[in-house]
Protein backbone atom coordinates (compact mmCIF):
# COMPACT_ATOMS: atom_id res chain seq x y z
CA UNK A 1 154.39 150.01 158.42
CA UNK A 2 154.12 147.19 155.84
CA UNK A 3 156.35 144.76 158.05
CA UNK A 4 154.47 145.80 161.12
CA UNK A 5 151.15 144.47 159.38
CA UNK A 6 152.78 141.47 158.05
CA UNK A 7 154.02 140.42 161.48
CA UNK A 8 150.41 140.93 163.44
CA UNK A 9 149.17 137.32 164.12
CA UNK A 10 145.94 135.39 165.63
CA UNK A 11 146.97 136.44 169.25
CA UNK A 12 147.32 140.43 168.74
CA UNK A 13 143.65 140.12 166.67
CA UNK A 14 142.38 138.43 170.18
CA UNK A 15 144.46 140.71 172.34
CA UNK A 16 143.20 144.38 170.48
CA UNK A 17 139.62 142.26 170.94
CA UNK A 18 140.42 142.25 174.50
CA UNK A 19 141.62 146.06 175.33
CA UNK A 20 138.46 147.14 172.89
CA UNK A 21 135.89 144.65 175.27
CA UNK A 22 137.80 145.99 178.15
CA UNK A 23 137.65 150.00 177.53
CA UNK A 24 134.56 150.44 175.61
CA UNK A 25 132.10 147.90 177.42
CA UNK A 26 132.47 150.50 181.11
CA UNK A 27 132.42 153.33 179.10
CA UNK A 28 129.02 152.43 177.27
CA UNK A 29 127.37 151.84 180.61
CA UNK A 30 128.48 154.91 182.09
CA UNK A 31 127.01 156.59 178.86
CA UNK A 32 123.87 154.34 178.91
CA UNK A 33 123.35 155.08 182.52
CA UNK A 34 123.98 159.11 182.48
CA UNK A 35 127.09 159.30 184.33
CA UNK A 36 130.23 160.34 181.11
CA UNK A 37 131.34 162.25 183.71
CA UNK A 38 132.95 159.16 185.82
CA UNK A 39 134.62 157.79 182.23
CA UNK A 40 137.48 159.21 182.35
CA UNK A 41 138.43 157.35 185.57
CA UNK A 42 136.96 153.86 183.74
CA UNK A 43 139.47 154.86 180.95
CA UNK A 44 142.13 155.14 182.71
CA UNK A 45 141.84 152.28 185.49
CA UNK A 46 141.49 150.43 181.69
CA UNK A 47 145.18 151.67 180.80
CA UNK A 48 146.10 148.25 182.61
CA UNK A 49 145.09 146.01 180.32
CA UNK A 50 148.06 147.73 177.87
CA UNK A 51 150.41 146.17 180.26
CA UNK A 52 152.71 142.87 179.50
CA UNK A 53 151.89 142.48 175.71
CA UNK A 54 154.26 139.54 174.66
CA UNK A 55 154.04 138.46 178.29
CA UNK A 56 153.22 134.71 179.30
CA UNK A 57 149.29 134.73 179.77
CA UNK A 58 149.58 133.93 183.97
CA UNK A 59 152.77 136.33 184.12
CA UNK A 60 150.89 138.94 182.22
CA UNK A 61 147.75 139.09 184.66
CA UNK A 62 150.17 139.89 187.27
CA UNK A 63 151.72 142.82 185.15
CA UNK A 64 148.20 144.33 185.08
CA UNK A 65 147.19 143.77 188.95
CA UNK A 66 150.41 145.68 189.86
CA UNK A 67 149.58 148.45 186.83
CA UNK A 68 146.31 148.69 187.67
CA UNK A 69 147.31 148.81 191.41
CA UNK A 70 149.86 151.58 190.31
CA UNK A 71 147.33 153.57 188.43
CA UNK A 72 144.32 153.57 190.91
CA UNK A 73 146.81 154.63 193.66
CA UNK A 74 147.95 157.63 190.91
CA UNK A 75 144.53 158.57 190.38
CA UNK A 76 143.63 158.69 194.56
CA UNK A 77 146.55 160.88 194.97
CA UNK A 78 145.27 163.16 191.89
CA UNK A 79 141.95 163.89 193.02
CA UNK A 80 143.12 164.30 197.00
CA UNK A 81 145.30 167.26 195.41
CA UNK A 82 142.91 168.47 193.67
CA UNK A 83 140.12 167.35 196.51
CA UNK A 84 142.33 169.72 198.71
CA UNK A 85 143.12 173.04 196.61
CA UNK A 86 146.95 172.22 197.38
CA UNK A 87 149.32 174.66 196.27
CA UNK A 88 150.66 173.94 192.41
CA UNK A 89 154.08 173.17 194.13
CA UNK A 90 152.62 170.42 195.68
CA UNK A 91 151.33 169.00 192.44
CA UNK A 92 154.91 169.52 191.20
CA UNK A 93 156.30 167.27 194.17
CA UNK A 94 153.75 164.65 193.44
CA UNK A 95 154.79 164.79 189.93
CA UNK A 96 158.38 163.88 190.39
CA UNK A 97 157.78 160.86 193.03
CA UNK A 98 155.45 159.91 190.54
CA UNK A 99 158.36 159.78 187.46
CA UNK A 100 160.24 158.42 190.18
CA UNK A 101 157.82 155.00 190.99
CA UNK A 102 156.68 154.80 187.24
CA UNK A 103 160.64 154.34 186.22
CA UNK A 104 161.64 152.68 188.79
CA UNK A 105 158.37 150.18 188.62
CA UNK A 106 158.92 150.26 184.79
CA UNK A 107 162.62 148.96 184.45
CA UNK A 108 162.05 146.44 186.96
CA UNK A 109 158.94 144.97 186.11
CA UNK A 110 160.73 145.06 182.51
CA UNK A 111 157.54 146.55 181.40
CA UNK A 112 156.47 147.46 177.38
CA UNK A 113 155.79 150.24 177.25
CA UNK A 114 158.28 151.18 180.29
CA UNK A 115 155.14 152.77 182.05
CA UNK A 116 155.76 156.22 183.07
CA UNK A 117 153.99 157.91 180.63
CA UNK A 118 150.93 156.45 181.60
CA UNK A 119 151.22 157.43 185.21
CA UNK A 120 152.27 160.82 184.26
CA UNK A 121 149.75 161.27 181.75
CA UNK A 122 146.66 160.30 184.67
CA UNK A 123 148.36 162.68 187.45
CA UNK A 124 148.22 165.11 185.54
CA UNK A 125 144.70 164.78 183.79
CA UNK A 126 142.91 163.67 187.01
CA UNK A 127 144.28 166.67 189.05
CA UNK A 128 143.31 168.82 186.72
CA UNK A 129 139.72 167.80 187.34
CA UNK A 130 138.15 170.00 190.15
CA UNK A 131 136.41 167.40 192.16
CA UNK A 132 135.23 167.17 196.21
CA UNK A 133 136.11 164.27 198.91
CA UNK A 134 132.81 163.36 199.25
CA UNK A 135 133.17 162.36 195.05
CA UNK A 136 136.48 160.53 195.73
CA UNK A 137 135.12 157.18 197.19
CA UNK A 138 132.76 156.78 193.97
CA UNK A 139 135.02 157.83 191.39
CA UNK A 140 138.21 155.77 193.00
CA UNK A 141 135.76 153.19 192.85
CA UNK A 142 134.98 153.46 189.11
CA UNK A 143 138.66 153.53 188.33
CA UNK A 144 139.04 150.73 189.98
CA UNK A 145 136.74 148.93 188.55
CA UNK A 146 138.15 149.63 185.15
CA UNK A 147 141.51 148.01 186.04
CA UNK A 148 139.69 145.11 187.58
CA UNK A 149 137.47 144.32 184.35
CA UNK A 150 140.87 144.50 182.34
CA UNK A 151 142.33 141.62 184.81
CA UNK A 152 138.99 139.84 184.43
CA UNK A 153 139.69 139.75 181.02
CA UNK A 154 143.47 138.84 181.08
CA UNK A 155 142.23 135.72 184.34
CA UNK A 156 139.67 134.66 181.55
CA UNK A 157 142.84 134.51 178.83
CA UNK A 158 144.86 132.69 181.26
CA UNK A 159 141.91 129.57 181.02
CA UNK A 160 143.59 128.16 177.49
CA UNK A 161 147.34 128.92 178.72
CA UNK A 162 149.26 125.86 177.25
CA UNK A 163 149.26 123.48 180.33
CA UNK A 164 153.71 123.72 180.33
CA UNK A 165 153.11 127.53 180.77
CA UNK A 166 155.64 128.12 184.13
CA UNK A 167 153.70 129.88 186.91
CA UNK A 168 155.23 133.55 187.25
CA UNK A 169 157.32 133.98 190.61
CA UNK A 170 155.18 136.30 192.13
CA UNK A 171 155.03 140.32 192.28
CA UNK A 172 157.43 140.72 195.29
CA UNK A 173 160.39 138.06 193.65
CA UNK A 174 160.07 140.04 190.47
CA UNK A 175 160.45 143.16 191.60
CA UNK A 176 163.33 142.20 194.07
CA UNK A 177 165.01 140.23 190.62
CA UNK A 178 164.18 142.94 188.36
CA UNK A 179 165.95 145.95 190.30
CA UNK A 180 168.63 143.75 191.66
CA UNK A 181 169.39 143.57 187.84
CA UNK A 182 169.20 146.84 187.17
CA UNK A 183 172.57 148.61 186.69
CA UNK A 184 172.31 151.19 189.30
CA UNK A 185 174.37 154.28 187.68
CA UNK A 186 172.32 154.35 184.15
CA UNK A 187 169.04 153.86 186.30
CA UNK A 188 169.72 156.55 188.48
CA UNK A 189 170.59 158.37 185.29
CA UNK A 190 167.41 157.60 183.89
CA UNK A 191 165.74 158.45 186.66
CA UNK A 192 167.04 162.23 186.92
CA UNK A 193 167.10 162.51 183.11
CA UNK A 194 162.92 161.62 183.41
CA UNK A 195 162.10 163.51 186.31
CA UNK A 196 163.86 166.78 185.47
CA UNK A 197 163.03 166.60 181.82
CA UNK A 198 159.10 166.03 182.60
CA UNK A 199 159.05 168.51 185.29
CA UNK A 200 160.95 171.12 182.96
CA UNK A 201 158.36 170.80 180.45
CA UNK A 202 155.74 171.27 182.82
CA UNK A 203 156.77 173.98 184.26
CA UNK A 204 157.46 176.30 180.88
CA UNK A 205 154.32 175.16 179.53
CA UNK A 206 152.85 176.33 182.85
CA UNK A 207 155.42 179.67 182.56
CA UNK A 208 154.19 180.25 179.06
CA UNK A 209 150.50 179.92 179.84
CA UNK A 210 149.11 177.40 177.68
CA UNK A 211 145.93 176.36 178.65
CA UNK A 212 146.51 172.15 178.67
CA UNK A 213 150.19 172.08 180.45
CA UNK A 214 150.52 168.68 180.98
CA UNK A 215 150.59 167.49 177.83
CA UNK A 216 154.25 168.55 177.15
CA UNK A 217 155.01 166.28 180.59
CA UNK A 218 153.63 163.99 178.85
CA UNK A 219 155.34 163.92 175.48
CA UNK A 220 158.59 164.22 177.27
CA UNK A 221 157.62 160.56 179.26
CA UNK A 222 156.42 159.06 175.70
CA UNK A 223 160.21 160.02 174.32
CA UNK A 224 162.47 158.70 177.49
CA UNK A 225 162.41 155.34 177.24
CA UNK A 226 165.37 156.22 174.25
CA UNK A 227 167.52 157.22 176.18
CA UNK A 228 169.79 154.35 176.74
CA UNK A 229 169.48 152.65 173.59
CA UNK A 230 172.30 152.46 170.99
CA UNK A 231 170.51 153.54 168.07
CA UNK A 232 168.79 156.13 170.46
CA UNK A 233 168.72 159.24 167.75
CA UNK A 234 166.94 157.05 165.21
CA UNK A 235 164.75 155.88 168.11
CA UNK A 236 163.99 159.40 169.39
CA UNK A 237 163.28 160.47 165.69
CA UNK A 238 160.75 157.72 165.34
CA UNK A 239 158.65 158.80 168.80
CA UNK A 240 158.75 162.71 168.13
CA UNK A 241 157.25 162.10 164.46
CA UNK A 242 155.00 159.54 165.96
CA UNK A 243 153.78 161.75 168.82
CA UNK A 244 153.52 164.96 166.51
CA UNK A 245 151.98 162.36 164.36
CA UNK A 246 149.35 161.09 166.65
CA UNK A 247 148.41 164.87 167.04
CA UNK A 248 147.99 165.85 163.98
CA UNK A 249 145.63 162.59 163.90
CA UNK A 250 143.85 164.08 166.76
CA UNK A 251 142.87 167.29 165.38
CA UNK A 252 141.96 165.64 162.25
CA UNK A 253 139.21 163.30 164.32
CA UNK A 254 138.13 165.71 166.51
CA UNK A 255 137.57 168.48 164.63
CA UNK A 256 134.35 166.83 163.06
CA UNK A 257 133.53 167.64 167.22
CA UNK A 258 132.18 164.23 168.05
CA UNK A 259 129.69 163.20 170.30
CA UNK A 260 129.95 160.92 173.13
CA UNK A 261 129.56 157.59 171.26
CA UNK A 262 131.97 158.66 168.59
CA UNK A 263 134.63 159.73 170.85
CA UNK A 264 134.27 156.11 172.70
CA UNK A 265 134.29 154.65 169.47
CA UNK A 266 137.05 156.80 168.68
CA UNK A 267 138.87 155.58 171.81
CA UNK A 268 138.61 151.96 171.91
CA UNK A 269 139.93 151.78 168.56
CA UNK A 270 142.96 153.94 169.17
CA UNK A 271 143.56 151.67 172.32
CA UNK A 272 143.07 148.62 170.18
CA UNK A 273 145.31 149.52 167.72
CA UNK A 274 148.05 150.66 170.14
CA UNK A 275 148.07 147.81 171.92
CA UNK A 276 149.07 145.72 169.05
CA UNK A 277 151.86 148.06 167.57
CA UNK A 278 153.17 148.59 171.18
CA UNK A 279 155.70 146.13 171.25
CA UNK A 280 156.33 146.49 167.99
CA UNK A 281 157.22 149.49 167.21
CA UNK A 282 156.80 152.27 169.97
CA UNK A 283 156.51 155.15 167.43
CA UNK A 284 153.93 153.60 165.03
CA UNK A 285 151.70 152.95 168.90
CA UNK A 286 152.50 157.03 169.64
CA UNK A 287 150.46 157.86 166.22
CA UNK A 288 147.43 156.35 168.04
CA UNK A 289 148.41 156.48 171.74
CA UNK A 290 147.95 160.48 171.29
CA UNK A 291 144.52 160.97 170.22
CA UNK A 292 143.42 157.87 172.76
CA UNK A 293 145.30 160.13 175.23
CA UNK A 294 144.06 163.41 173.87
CA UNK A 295 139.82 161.93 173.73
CA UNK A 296 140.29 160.63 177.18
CA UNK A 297 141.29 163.92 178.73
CA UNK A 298 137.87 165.94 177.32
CA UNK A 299 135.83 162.41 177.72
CA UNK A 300 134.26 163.62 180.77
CA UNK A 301 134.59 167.72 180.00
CA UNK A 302 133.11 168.75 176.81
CA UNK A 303 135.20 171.35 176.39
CA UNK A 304 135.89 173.15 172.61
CA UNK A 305 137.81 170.82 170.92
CA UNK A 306 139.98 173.97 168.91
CA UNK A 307 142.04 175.33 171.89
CA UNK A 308 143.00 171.71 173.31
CA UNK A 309 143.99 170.73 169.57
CA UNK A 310 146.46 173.86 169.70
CA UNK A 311 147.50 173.26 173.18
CA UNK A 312 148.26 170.02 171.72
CA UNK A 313 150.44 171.13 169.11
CA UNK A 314 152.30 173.66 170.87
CA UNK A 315 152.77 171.87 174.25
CA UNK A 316 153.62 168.73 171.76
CA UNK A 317 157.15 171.16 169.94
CA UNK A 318 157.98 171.87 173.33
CA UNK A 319 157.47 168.77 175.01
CA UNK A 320 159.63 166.95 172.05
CA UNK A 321 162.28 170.02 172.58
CA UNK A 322 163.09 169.78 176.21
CA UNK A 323 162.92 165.85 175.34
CA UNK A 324 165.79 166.30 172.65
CA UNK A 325 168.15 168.29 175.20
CA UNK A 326 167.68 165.94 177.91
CA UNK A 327 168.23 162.81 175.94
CA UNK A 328 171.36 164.97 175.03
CA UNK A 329 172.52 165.84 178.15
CA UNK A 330 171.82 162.15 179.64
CA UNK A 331 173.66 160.52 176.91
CA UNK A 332 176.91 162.96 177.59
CA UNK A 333 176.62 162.20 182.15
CA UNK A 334 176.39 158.10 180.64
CA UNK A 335 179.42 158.44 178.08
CA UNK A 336 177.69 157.17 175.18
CA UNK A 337 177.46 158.27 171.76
């Protein structure tokens, strides 16, 4: 922790300024204007602007158009589930193509973080939101306006880019580059490893009845991304003591219950935080990408803070236990130790 704060420098000051201008400012208004109950969907369209941290300035406002793209599109297909009274099998379906693009998007776009946990984490929230089609167009439209405010704010970054600063290649080259790189086998590895391990933890939390089942989806996407790497154990250690971490930090803010403006205040400093220990070190970011997570999801609600803090713990063990045996059993189909 002491090396992470020695290494923070002028530009992660300006960019935590940034993601704290770009989630609290929407949020405010909403409150100011009477409508909390559209936040959530600010919030999360704002989840962009977390999106190509040590990125070039003009390469990093295309990182958040696509996220932002990517999340808006997550959210639509949420709330027409949800819009619908689909079966829960549906949702399940949904839930895997959605691992599926965030991975796949992730590891090409050579995204930090790798971005499926963010994608998994809005499914799941905004489904569970009972809404009607005749709320989608206004609520789509709040989300989007989130991401869009977060791009504003990276376009108005890009104005003092050092003039040599190389134009980025555009979306479509990098995407074509990126998963022409990839090596195919541990991707597809990946891929299964994510999707079944996510969709496992789902569906016991669901089996088991607690009452907030997608956060042990969830935890299983914040713990993935170790997988592949060499020191991987270590690694996995790290993000299931900084994800049991950042809940235990959760209960311990929220169970002074606060009220709206708190919990905003609450969230845009968990969001500003993250986003400067993101790239850093994943773990540390999990300590206070869990209660931003955990506020967001009863922004709009109200509900007793008590039984989500449980939830939270509980579906937390298991999420971080179906997480261990699928990093396991990936690591034995790749060969590596």
């Amino acid at each position: 922790m002491r090396k992470l704060l020695a290494d923070i420098h002028r530009h992660d000051i300006e960019a935590a300024i940034r993601v704290a201008v770009a989630v609290g400012l929407p949020l405010l208004a909403l409150e100011v204007i009477g409508r909390l109950d559209l936040a959530v969907y600010a919030a999360f369209g704002g989840l962009a602007m977390l999106y190509g941290h040590n990125e070039p300035s003009r390469k990093r406002v295309e990182s958040q158009v696509i996220a932002g793209t990517g999340l808006v599109v997550t959210m639509a297909v949420a709330m027409a589930w949800s819009a619908s009274h689909a079966p829960l099998a549906v949702l399940g379906v949904l839930l895997a193509l959605t691992v599926i693009a965030g991975v796949t998007l992730g590891s090409a776009m050579r995204w930090i973080p790798r971005g499926e946990m963010f994608f998994v984490l809005v499914l799941l929230i905004i489904a569970a939101i009972p809404t009607k089609w005749e709320s989608l167009p206004l609520s789509l439209a709040v989300g989007a306006g989130g991401a869009s405010f977060s791009v504003l704010l990276a376009v108005l970054n890009r104005i003092g880019a050092p003039p040599g600063e190389p134009d980025p290649d555009g979306w479509r080259r990098r995407l074509a580059a990126g998963y022409a790189d990839l090596d195919r086998r541990q991707h597809l590895v990946l891929l299964a490893a994510a999707m079944l391990g996510i969709l496992a933890a789902w569906v016991l939390a669901l089996a088991l009845g607690m009452g907030h089942p997608f956060w042990a989806a969830v935890t299983v996407a914040a713990l993935m991304p170790a997988l592949a790497a060499k020191d991987v154990w270590h690694r996995a250690i790290h993000l299931m003591l900084g994800t049991l971490g950042g809940v235990t930090i959760a209960a311990l803010l929220f169970s002074f219950e606060p009220g709206p403006l708190a919990l905003i205040g609450i969230i845009v400093v968990c969001q500003a935080v993250a986003e400067v220990a993101v790239s850093r070190n994943y773990g540390v970011a999990l300590l206070f990408f869990c209660p931003l997570a955990i506020g967001m999801s009863n922004l709009s609600r109200g509900a007793p803070w008590p039984p989500i803090l449980v939830d939270r713990v509980a579906e937390a063990a298991l999420g971080v236990a179906v997480a261990f045996l699928t990093i396991f059993a990936g690591r034995r189909i790749l060969k590596v130790t």
